[in-house]
C-alpha atoms as a PDB file:
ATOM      1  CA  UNK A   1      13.163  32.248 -63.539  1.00  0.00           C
ATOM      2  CA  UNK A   2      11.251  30.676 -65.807  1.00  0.00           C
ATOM      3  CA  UNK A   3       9.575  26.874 -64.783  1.00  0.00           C
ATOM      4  CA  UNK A   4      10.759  25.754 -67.711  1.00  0.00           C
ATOM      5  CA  UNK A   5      14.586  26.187 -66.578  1.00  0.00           C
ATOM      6  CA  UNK A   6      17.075  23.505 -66.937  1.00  0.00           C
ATOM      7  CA  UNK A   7      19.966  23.618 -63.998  1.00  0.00           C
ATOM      8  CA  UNK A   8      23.671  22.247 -65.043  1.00  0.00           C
ATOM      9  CA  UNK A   9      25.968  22.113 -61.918  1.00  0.00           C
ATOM     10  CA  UNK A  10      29.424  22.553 -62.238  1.00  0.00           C
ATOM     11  CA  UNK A  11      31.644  19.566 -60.259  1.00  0.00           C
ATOM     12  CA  UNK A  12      32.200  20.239 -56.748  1.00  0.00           C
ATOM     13  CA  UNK A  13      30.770  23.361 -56.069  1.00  0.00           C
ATOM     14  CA  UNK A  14      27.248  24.837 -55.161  1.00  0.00           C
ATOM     15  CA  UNK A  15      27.897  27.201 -58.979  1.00  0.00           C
ATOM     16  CA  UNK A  16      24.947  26.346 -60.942  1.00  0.00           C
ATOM     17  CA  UNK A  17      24.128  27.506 -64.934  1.00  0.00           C
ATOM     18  CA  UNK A  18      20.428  28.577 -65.249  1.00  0.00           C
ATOM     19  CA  UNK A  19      18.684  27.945 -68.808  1.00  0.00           C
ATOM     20  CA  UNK A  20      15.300  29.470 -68.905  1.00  0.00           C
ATOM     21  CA  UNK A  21      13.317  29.124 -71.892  1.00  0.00           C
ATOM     22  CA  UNK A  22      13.727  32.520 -73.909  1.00  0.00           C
ATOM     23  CA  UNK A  23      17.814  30.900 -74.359  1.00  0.00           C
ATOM     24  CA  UNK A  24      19.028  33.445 -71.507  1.00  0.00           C
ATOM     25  CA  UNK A  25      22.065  31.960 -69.457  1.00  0.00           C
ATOM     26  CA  UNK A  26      22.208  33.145 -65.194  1.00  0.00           C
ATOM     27  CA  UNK A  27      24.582  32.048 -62.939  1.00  0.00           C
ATOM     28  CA  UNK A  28      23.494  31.105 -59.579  1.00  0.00           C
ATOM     29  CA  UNK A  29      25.240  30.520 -56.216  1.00  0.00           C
ATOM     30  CA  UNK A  30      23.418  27.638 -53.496  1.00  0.00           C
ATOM     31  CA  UNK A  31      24.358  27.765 -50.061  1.00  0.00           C
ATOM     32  CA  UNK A  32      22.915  25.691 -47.908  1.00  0.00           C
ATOM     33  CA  UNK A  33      22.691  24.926 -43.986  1.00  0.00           C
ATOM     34  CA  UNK A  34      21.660  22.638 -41.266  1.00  0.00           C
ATOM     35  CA  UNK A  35      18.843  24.008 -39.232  1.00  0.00           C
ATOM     36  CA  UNK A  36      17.469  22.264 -36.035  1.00  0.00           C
ATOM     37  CA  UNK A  37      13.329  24.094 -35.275  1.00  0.00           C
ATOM     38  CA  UNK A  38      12.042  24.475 -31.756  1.00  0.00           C
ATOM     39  CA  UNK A  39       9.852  21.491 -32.260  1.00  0.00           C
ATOM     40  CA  UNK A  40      12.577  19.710 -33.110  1.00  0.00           C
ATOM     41  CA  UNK A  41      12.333  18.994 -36.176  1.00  0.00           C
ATOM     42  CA  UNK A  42      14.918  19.383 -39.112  1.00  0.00           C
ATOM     43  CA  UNK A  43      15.631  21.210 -41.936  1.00  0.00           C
ATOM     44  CA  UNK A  44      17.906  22.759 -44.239  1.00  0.00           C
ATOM     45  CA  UNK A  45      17.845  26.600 -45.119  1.00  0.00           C
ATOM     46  CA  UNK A  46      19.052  28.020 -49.414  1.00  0.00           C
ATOM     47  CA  UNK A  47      20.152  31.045 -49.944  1.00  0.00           C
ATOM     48  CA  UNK A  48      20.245  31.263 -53.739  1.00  0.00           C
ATOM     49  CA  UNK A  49      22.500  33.960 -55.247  1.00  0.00           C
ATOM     50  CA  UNK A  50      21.980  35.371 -58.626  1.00  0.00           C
ATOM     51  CA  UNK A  51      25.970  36.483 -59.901  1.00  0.00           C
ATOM     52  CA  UNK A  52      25.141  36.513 -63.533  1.00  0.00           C
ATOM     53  CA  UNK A  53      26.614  40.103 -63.565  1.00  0.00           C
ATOM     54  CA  UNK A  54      29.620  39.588 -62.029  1.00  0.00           C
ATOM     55  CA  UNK A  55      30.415  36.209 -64.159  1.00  0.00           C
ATOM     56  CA  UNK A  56      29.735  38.292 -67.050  1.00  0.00           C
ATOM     57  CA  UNK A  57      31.956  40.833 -66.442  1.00  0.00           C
ATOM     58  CA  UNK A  58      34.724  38.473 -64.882  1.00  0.00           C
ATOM     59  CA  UNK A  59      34.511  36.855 -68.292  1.00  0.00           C
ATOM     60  CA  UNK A  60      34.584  40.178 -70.524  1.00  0.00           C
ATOM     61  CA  UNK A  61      37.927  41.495 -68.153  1.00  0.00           C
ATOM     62  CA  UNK A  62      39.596  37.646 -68.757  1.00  0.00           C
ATOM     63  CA  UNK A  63      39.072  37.870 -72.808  1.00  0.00           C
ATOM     64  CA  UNK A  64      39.789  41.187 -72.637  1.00  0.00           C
ATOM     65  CA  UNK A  65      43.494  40.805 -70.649  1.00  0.00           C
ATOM     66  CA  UNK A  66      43.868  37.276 -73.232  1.00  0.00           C
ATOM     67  CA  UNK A  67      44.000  39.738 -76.180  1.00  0.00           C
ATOM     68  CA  UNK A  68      46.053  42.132 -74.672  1.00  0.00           C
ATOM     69  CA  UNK A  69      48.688  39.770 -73.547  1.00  0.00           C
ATOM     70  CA  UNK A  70      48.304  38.515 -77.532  1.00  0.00           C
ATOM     71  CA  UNK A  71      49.274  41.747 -78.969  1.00  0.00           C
ATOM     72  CA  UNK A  72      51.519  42.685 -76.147  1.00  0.00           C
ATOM     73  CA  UNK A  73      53.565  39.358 -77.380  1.00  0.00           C
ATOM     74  CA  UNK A  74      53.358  40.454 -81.088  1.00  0.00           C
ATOM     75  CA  UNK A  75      54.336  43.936 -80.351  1.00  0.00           C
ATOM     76  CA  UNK A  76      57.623  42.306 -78.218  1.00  0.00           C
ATOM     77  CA  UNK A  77      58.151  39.564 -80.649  1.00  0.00           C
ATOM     78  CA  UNK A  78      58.213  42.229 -83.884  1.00  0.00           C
ATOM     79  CA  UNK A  79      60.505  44.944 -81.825  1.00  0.00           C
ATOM     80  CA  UNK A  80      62.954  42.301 -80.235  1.00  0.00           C
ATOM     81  CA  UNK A  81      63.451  41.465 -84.079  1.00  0.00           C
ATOM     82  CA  UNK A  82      63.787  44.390 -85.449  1.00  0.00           C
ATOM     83  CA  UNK A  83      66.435  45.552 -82.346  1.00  0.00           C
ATOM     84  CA  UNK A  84      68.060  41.994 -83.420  1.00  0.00           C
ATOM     85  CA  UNK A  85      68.460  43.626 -86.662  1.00  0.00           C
ATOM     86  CA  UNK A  86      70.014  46.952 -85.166  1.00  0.00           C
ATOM     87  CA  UNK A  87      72.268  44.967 -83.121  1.00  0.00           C
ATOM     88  CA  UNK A  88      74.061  43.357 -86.354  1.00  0.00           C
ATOM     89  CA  UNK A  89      74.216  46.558 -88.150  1.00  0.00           C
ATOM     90  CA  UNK A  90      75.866  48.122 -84.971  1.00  0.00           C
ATOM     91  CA  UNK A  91      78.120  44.872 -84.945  1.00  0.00           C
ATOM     92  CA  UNK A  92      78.825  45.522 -88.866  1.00  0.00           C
ATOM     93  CA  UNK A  93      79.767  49.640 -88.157  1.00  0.00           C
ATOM     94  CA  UNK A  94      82.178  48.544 -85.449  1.00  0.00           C
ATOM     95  CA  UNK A  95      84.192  46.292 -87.947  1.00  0.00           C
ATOM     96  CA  UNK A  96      84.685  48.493 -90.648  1.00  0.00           C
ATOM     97  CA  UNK A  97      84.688  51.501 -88.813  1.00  0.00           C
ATOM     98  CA  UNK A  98      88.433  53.315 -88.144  1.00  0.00           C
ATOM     99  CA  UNK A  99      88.043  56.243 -86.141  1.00  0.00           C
ATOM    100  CA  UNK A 100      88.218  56.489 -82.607  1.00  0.00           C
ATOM    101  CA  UNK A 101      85.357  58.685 -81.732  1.00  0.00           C
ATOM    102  CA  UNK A 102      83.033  56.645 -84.282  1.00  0.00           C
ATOM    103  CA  UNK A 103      83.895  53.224 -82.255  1.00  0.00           C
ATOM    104  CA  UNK A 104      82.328  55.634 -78.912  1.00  0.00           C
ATOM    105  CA  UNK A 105      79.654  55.950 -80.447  1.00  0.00           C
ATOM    106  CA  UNK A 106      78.840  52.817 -81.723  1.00  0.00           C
ATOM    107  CA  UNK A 107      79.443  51.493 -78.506  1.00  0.00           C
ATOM    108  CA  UNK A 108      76.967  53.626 -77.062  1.00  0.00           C
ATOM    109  CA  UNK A 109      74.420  53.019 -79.593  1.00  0.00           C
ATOM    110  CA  UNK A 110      74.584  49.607 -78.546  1.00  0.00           C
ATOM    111  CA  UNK A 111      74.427  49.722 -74.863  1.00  0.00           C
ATOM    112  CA  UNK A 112      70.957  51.854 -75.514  1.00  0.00           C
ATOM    113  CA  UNK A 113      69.762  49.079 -77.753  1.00  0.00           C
ATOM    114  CA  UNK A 114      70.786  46.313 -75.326  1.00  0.00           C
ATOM    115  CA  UNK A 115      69.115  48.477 -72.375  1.00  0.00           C
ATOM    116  CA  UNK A 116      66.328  48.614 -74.730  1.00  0.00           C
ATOM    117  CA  UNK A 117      66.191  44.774 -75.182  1.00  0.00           C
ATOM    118  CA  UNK A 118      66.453  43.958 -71.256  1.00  0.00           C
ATOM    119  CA  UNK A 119      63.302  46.053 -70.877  1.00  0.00           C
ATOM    120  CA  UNK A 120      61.467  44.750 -73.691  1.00  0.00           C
ATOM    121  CA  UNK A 121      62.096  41.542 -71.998  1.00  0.00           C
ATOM    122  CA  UNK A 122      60.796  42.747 -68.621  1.00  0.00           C
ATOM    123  CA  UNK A 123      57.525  43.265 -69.751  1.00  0.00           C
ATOM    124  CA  UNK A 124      56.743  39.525 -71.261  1.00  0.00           C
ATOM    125  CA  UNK A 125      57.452  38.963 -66.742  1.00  0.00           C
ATOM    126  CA  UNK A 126      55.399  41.777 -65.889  1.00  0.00           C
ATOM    127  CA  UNK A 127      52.442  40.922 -68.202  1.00  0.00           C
ATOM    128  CA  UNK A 128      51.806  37.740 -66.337  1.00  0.00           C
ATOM    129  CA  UNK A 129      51.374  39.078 -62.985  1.00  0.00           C
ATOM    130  CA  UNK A 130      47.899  38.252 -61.913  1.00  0.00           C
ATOM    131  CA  UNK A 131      46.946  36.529 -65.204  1.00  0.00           C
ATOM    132  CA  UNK A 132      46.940  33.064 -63.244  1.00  0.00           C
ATOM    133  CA  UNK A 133      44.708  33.509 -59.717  1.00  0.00           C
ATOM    134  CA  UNK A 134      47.049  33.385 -56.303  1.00  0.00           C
ATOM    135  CA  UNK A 135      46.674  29.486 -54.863  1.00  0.00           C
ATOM    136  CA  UNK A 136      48.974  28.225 -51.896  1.00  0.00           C
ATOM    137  CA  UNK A 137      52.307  27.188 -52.714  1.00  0.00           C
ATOM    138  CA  UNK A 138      55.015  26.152 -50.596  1.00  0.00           C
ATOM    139  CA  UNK A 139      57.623  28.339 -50.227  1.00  0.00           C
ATOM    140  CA  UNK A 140      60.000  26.219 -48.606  1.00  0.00           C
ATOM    141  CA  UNK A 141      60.167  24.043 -51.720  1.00  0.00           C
ATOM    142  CA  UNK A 142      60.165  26.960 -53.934  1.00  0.00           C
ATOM    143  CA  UNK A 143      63.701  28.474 -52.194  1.00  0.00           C
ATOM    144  CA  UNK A 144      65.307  24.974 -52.371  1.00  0.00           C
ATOM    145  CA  UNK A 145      64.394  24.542 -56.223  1.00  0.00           C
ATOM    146  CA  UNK A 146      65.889  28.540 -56.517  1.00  0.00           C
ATOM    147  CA  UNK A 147      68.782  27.669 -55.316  1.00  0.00           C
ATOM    148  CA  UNK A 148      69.278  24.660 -57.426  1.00  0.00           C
ATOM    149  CA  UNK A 149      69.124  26.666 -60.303  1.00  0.00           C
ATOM    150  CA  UNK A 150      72.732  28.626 -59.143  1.00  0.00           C
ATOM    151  CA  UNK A 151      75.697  27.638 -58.040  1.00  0.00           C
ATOM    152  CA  UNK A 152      75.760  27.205 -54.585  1.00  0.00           C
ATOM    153  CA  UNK A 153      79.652  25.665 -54.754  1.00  0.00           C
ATOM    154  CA  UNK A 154      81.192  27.174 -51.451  1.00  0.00           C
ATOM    155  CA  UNK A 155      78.076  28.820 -50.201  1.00  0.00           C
ATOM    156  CA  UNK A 156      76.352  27.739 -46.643  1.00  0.00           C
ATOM    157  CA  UNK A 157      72.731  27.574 -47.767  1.00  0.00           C
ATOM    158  CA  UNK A 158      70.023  27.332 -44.462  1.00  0.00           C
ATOM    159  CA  UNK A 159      66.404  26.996 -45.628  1.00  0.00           C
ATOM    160  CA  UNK A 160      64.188  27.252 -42.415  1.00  0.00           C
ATOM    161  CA  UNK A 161      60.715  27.608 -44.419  1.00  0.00           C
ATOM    162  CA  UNK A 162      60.118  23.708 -44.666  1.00  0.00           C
ATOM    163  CA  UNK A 163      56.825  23.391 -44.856  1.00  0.00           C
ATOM    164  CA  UNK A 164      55.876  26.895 -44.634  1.00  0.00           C
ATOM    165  CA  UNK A 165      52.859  27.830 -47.529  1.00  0.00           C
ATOM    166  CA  UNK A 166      52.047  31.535 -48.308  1.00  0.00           C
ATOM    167  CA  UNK A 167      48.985  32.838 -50.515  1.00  0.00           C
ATOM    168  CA  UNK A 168      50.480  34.150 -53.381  1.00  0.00           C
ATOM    169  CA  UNK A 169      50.688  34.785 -57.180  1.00  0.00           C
ATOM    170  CA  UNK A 170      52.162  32.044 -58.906  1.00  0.00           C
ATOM    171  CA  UNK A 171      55.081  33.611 -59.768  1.00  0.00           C
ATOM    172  CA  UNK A 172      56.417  33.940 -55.965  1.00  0.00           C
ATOM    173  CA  UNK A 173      59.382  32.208 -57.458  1.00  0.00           C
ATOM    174  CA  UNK A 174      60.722  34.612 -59.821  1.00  0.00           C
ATOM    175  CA  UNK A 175      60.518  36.479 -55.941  1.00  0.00           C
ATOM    176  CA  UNK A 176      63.177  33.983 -54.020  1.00  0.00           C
ATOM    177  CA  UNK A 177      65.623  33.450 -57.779  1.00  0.00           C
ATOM    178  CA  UNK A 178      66.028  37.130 -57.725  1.00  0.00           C
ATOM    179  CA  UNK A 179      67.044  37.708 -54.063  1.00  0.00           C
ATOM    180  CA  UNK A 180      69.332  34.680 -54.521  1.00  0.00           C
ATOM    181  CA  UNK A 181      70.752  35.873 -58.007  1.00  0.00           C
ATOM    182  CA  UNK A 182      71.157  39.302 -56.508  1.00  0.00           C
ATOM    183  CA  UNK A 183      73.095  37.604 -53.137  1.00  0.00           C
ATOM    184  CA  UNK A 184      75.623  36.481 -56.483  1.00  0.00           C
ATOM    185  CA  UNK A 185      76.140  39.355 -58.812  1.00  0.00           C
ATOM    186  CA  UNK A 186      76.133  42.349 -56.310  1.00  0.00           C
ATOM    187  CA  UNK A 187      76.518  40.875 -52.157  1.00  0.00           C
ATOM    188  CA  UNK A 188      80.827  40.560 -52.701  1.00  0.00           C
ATOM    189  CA  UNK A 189      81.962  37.109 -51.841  1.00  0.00           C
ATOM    190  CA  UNK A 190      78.668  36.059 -50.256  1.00  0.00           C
ATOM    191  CA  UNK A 191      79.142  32.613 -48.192  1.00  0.00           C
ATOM    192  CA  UNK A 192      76.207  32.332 -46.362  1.00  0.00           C
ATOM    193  CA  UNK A 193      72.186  32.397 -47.379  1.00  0.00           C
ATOM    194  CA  UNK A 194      70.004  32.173 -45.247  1.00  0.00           C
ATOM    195  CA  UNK A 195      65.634  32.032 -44.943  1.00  0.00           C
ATOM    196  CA  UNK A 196      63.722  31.996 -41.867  1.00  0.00           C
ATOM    197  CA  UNK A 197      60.765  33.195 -40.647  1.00  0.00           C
ATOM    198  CA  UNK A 198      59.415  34.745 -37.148  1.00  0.00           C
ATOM    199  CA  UNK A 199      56.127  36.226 -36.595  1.00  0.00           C
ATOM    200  CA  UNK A 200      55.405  40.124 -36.112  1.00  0.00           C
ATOM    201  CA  UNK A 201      51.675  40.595 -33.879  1.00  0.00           C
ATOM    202  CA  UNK A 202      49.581  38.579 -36.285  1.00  0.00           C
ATOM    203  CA  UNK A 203      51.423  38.497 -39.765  1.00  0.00           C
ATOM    204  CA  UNK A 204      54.102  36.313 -40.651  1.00  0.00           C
ATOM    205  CA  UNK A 205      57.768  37.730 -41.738  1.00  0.00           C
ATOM    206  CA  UNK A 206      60.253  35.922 -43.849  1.00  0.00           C
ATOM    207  CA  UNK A 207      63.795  36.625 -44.057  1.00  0.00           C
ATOM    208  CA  UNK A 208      66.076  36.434 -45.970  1.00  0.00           C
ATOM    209  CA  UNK A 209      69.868  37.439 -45.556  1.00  0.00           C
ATOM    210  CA  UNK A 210      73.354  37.150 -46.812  1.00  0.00           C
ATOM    211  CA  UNK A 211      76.777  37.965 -45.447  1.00  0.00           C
ATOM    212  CA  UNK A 212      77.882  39.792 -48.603  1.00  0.00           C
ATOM    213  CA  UNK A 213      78.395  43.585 -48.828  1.00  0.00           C
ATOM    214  CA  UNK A 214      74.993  44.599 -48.235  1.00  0.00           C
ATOM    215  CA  UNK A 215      72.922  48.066 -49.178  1.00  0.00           C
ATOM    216  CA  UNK A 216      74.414  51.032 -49.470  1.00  0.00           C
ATOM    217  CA  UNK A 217      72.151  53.413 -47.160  1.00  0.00           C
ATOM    218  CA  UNK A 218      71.983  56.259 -49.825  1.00  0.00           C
ATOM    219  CA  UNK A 219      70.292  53.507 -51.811  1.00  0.00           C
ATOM    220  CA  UNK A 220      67.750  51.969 -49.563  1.00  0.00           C
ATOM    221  CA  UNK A 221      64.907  54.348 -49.878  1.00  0.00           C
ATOM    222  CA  UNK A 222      65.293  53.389 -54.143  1.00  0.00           C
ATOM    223  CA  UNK A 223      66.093  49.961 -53.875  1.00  0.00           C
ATOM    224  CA  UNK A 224      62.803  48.596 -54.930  1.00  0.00           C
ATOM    225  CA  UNK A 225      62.079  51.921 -57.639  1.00  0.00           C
ATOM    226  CA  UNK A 226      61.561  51.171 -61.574  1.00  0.00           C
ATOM    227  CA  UNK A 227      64.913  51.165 -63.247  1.00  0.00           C
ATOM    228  CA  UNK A 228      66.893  51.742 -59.936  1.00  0.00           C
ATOM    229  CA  UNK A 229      69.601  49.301 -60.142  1.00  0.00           C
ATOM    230  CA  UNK A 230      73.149  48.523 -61.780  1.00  0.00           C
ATOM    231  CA  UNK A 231      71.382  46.542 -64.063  1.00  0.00           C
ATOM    232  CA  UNK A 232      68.139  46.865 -65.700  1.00  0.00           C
ATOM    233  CA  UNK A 233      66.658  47.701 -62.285  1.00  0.00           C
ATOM    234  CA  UNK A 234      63.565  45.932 -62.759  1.00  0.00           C
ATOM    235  CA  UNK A 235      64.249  42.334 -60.902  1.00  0.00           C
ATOM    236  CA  UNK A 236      62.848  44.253 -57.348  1.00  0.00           C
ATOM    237  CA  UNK A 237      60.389  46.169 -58.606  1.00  0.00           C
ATOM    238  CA  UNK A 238      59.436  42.777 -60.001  1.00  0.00           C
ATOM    239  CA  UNK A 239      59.131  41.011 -56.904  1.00  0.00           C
ATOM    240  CA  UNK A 240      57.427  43.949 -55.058  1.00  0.00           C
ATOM    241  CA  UNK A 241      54.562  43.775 -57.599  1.00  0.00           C
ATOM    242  CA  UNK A 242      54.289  40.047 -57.626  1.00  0.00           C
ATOM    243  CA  UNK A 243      53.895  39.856 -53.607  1.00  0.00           C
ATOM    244  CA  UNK A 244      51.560  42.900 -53.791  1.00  0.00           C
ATOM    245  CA  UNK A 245      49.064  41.280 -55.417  1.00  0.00           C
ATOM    246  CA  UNK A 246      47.966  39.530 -52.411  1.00  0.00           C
ATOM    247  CA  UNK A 247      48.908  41.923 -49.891  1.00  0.00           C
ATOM    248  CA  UNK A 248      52.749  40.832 -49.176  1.00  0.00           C
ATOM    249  CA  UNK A 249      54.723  43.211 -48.047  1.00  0.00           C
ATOM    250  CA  UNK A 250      59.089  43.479 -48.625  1.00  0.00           C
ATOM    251  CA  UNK A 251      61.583  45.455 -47.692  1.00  0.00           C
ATOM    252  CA  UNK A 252      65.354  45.310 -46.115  1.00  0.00           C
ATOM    253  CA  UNK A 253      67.154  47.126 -43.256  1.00  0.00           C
ATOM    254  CA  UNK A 254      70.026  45.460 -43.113  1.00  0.00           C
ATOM    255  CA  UNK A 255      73.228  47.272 -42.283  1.00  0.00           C
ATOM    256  CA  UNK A 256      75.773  48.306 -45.105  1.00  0.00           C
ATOM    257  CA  UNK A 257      78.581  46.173 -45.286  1.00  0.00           C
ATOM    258  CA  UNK A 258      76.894  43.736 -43.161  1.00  0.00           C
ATOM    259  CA  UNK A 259      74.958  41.819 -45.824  1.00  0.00           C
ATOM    260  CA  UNK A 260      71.671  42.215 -46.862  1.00  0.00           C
ATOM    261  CA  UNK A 261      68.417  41.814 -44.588  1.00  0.00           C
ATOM    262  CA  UNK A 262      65.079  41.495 -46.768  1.00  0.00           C
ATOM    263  CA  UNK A 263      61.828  41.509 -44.989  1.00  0.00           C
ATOM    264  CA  UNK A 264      58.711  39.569 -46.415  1.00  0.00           C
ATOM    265  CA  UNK A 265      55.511  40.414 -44.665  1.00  0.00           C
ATOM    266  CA  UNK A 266      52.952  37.936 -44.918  1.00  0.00           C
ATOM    267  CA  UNK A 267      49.090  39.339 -43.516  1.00  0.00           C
ATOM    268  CA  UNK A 268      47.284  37.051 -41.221  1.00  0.00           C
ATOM    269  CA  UNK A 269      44.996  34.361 -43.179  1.00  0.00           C
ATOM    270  CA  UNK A 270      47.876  34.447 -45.842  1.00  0.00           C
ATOM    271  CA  UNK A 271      50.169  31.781 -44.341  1.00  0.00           C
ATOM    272  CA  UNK A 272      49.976  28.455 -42.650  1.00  0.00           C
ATOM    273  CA  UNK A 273      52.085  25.264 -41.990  1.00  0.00           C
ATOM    274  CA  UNK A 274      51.872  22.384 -43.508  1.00  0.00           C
ATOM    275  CA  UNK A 275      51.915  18.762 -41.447  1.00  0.00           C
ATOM    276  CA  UNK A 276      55.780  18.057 -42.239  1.00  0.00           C
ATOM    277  CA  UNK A 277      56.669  21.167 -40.846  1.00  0.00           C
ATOM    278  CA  UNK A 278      56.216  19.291 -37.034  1.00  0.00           C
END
């Protein structure tokens, strides 16, 4: 470096920005500790870190995903207009049109163009899977506001993850919404949700279960596949890939017809308890 650097530090870290005199910015790292020498006298050690390369390139691959989310948007906003446009038309041909096998096919015109839509849809979700960096959240919290959001009217709902935190992707809720949302449009007349957790060697499970209908055993090996679903198929696959992302691990073995049995793996050094947990 040159001696005529200047040194800004950034608040409450050891991340410095190096200025040397031909303009050039480098990014340095201090570490420092405590050392005691066998004369007894003390010190402290550095270890100084040049990461200018990395912060570059973290930088480049940030702008570079913030454009590509831009035109992903534009591309979703123009096409979701345009199918809004189809949809009307479609809407229009099924007034005015009087024979039978014309009506089939308008109504399967539309069901591809709603199908279409859904997916569309799915990827403004997707795209935002690690955009934002994973921080600790608690998931406890998380499945009481999910279940807030339904109506629970008639349903026993026992949340043992108070205080419980997990390292995850921000979007860990969209995770709990759809295994609740799922317990109402495909578990039967579910009564009973329930979350808990146990712990498996070193990792940390969470489960959840229902007493609803459960998972057809023909369907288990798919359940969490791309398009696999009686819907858009897309709300597992979903919440595989937004778990993933730090490591999290789900799947169910329940037993058909006795409600479902989801598993959520959580790795050691992913999970801890927070003090109103005791």
């Amino acid at each position: 470096m040159s001696s005529g650097k200047k040194m800004m530090k950034n608040p409450g870290d050891n991340i410095f920005m190096v200025f040397s005199r031909d303009g050039s910015v480098r990014y340095i790292r201090m570490n420092r500790t405590f050392t005691v020498h066998e004369n007894d006298q003390t010190g402290f050690n550095f270890i100084i870190t040049d990461f200018t390369g990395r912060k570059k390139a973290e930088e480049a691959l940030f702008l570079a995903n913030k454009k590509l989310n831009m035109l992903s948007s534009i591309a979703r906003h123009d096409i979701l207009n345009s199918i809004m446009a189809v949809t009307g038309y479609l809407e229009m041909s099924k007034d005015i049109a009087e024979d039978p096998d014309l009506q089939k096919f308008i109504a399967k015109e539309t069901e591809a163009v709603n199908l279409i839509r859904r997916q569309i849809e799915f990827t403004r979700q997707y795209q935002d899977i690690g955009v934002n960096e994973p921080k600790w959240q608690n998931v406890g919290i998380i499945a009481d506001q999910c279940a807030g959001m339904l109506d629970m009217e008639g349903i026993k709902f026992e949340n043992k993850l108070k205080g419980l935190e997990i390292f995850c992707d921000p979007l860990i809720e969209k995770v709990f919404y759809n295994l609740m949302e799922n317990s109402f449009r495909h578990g039967g007349s579910v009564t009973e949700i329930s979350l808990s957790h146990s712990m498996k060697g070193e990792d940390l499970v969470i489960s959840y279960r229902d007493n609803g209908v459960g998972i057809a055993d023909k369907d288990r090996e798919k359940l969490f596949q791309r398009c696999f679903g009686k819907n858009t198929g897309l709300g597992l696959f979903l919440s595989r890939e937004i778990l993933s992302i730090t490591g999290i691990l789900i799947a169910e073995n329940g037993k058909e017809g006795k409600g479902v049995n989801f598993k959520i793996t959580v790795p050691k050094g992913s999970f801890r308890f927070t003090p109103d947990k005791f």
